[in-house]
N, C-alpha and C. Protein backbone atom coordinates (compact mmCIF):
# COMPACT_ATOMS: atom_id res chain seq x y z
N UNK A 1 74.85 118.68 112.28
CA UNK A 1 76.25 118.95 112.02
C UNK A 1 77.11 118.08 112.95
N UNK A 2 78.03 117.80 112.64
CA UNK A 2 79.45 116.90 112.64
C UNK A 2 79.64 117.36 114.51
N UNK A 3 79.71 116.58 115.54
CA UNK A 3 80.13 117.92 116.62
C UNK A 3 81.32 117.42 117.00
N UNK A 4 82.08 118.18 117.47
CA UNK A 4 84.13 117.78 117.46
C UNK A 4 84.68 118.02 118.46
N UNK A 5 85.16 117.16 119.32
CA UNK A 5 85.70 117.41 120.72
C UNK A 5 87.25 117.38 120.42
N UNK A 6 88.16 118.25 121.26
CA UNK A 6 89.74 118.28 121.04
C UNK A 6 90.52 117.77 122.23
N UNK A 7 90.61 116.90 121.96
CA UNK A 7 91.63 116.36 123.26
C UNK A 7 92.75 117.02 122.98
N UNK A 8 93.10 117.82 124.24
CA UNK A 8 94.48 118.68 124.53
C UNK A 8 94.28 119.94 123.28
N UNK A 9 92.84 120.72 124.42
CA UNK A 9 92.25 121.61 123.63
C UNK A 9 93.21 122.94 124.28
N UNK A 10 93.75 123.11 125.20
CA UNK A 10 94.71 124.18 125.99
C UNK A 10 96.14 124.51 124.99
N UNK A 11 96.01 123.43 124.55
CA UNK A 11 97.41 123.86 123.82
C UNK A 11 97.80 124.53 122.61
N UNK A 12 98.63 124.57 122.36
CA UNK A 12 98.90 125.45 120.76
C UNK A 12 98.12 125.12 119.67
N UNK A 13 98.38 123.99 119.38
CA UNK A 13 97.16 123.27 118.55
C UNK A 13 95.95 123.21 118.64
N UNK A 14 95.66 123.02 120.23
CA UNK A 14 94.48 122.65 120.16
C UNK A 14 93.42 124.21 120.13
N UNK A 15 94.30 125.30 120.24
CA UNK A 15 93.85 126.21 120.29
C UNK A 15 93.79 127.14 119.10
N UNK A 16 94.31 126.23 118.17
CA UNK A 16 94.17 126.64 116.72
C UNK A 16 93.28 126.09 115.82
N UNK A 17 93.04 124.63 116.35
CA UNK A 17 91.41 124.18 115.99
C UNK A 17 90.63 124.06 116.27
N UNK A 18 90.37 125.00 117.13
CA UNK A 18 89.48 124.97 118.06
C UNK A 18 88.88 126.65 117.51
N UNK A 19 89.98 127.41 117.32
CA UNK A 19 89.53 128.93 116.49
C UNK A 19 89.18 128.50 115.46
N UNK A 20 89.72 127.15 114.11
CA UNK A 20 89.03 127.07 112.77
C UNK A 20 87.74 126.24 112.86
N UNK A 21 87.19 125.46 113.91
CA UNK A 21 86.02 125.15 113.91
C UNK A 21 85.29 125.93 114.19
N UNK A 22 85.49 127.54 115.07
CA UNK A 22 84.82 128.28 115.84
C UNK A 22 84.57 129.49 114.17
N UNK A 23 85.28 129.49 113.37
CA UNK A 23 85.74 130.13 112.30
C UNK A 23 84.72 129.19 111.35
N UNK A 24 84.66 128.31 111.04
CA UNK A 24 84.24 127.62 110.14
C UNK A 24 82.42 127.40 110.42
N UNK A 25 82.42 127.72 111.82
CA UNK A 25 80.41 127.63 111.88
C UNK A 25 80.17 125.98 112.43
N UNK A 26 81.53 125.07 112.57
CA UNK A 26 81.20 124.03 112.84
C UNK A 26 80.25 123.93 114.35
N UNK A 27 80.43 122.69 114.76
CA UNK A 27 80.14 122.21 116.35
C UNK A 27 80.82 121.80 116.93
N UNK A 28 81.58 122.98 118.22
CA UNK A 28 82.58 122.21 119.16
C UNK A 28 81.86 121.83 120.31
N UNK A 29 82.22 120.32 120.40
CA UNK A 29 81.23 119.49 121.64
C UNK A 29 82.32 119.84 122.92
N UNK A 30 83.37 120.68 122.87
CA UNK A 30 83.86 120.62 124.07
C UNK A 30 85.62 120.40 123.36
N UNK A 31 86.08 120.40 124.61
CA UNK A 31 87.80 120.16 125.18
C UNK A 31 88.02 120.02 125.89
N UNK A 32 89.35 118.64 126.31
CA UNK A 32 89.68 118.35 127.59
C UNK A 32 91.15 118.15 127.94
N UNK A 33 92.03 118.38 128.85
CA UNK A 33 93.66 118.45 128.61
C UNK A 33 93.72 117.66 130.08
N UNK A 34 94.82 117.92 130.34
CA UNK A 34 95.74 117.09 131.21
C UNK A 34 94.85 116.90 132.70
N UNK A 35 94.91 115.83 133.39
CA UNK A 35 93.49 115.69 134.76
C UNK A 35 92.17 115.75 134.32
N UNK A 36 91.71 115.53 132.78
CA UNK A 36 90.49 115.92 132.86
C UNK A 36 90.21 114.40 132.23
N UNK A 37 88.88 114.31 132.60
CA UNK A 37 88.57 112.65 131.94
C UNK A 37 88.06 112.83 130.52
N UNK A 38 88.48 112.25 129.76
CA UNK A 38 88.12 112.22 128.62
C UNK A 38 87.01 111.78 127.84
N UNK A 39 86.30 110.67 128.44
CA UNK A 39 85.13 109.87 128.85
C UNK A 39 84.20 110.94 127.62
N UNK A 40 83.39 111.58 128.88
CA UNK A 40 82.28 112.59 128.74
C UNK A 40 82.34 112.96 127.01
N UNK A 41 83.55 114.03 127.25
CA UNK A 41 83.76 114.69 125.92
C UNK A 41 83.55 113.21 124.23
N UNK A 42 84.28 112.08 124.89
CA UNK A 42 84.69 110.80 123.60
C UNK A 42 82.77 110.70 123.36
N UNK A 43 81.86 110.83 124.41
CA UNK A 43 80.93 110.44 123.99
C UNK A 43 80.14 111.45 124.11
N UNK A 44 80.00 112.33 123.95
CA UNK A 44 79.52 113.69 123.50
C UNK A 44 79.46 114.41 121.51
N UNK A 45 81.32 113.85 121.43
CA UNK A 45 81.57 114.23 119.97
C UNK A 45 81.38 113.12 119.27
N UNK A 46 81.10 113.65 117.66
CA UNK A 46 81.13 112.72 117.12
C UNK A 46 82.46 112.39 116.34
N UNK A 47 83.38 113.21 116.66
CA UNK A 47 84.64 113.08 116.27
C UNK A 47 86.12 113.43 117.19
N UNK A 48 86.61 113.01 117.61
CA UNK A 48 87.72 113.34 118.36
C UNK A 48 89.41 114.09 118.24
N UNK A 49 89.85 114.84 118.28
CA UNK A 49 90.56 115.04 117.64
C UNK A 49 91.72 115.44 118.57
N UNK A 50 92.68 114.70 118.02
CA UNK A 50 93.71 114.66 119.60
C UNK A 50 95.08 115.24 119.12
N UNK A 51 95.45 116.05 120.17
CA UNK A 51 96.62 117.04 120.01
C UNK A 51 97.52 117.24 121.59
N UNK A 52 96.78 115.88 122.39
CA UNK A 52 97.50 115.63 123.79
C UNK A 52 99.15 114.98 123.31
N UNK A 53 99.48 114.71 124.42
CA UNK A 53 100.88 113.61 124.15
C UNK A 53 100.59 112.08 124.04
N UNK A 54 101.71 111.47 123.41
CA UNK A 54 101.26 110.01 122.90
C UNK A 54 100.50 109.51 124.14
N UNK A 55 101.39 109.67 125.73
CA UNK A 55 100.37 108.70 127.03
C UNK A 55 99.37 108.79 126.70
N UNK A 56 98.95 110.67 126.82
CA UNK A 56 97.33 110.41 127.07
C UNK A 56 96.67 109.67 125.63
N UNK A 57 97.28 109.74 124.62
CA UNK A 57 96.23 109.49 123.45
C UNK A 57 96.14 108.08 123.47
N UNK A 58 96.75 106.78 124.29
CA UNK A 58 97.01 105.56 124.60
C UNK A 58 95.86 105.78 125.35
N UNK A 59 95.51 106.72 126.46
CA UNK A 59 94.88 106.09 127.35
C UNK A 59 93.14 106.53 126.60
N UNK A 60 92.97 107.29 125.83
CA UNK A 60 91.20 107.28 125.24
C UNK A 60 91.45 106.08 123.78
N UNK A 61 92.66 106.10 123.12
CA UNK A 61 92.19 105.01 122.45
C UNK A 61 92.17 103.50 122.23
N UNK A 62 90.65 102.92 121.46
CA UNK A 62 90.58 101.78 121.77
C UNK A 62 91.49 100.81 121.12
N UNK A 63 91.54 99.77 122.21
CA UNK A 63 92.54 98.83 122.30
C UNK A 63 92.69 98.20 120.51
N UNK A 64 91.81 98.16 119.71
CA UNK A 64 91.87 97.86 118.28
C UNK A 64 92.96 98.88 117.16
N UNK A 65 92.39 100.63 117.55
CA UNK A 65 92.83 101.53 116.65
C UNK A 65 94.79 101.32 116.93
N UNK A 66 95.02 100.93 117.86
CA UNK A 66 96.41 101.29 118.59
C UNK A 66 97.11 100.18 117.19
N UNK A 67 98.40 100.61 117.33
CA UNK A 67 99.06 100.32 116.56
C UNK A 67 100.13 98.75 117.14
N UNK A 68 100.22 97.63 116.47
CA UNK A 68 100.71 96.80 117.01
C UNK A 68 102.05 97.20 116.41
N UNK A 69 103.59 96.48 117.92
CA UNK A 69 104.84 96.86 117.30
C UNK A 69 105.13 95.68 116.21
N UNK A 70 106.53 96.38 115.25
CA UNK A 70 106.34 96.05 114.40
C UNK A 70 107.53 95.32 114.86
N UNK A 71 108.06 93.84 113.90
CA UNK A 71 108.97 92.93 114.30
C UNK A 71 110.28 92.99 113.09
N UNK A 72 111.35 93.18 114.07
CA UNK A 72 112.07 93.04 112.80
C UNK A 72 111.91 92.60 111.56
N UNK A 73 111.41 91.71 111.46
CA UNK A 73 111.49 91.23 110.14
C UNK A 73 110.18 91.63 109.51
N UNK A 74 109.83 92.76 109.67
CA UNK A 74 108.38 93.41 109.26
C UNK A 74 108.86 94.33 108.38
N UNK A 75 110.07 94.69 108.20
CA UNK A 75 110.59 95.92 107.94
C UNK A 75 110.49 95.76 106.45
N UNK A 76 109.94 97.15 105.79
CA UNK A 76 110.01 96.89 104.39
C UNK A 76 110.90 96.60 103.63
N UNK A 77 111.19 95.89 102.47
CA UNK A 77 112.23 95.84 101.18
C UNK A 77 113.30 97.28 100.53
C-alpha cells in the first residue's frame, strides 16, 4: 500500500487528512510541521502531501517541480 507522509501534519488540514487516511485503512508514513526536517519523512513516503506554508513547501521541493515566474508577456490572450 501507497504510504503518505503530511507535511504540516499539526494543522487543520493536516489533521483532517491525516483522520481520512487513518479512516480509509491507508498508510501514514508519518508527519512533520514547523522545526522538523522534512528529509526522513520525503523518504520514508511514497507520497507527500503538503499543507505547510508556501516557505516551507519551497524548502522540500525539488528545484524542477517549482514553478518558474511568469513574464509579462506570458500572460494569456
Amino acid at each position: 500500500m501507497t504510504a503518505i507522509g503530511i507535511h504540516g501534519g499539526a494543522g487543520r488540514m493536516g489533521r483532517a487528512i491525516t483522520d481520512a487516511i487513518e479512516s480509509a485503512g491507508a498508510t501514514l508514513a508519518g508527519g512533520v510541521d514547523a522545526g522538523d526536517d522534512p528529509s526522513p519523512l520525503a523518504a520514508a513516503a511514497d507520497v507527500l502531501v503538503d499543507f505547510s506554508t508556501p516557505r516551507r513547501s519551497r524548502r522540500i521541493s525539488p528545484p524542477r517541480a517549482r514553478r518558474a515566474p511568469r513574464s509579462s508577456s506570458a500572460r494569456p490572450a
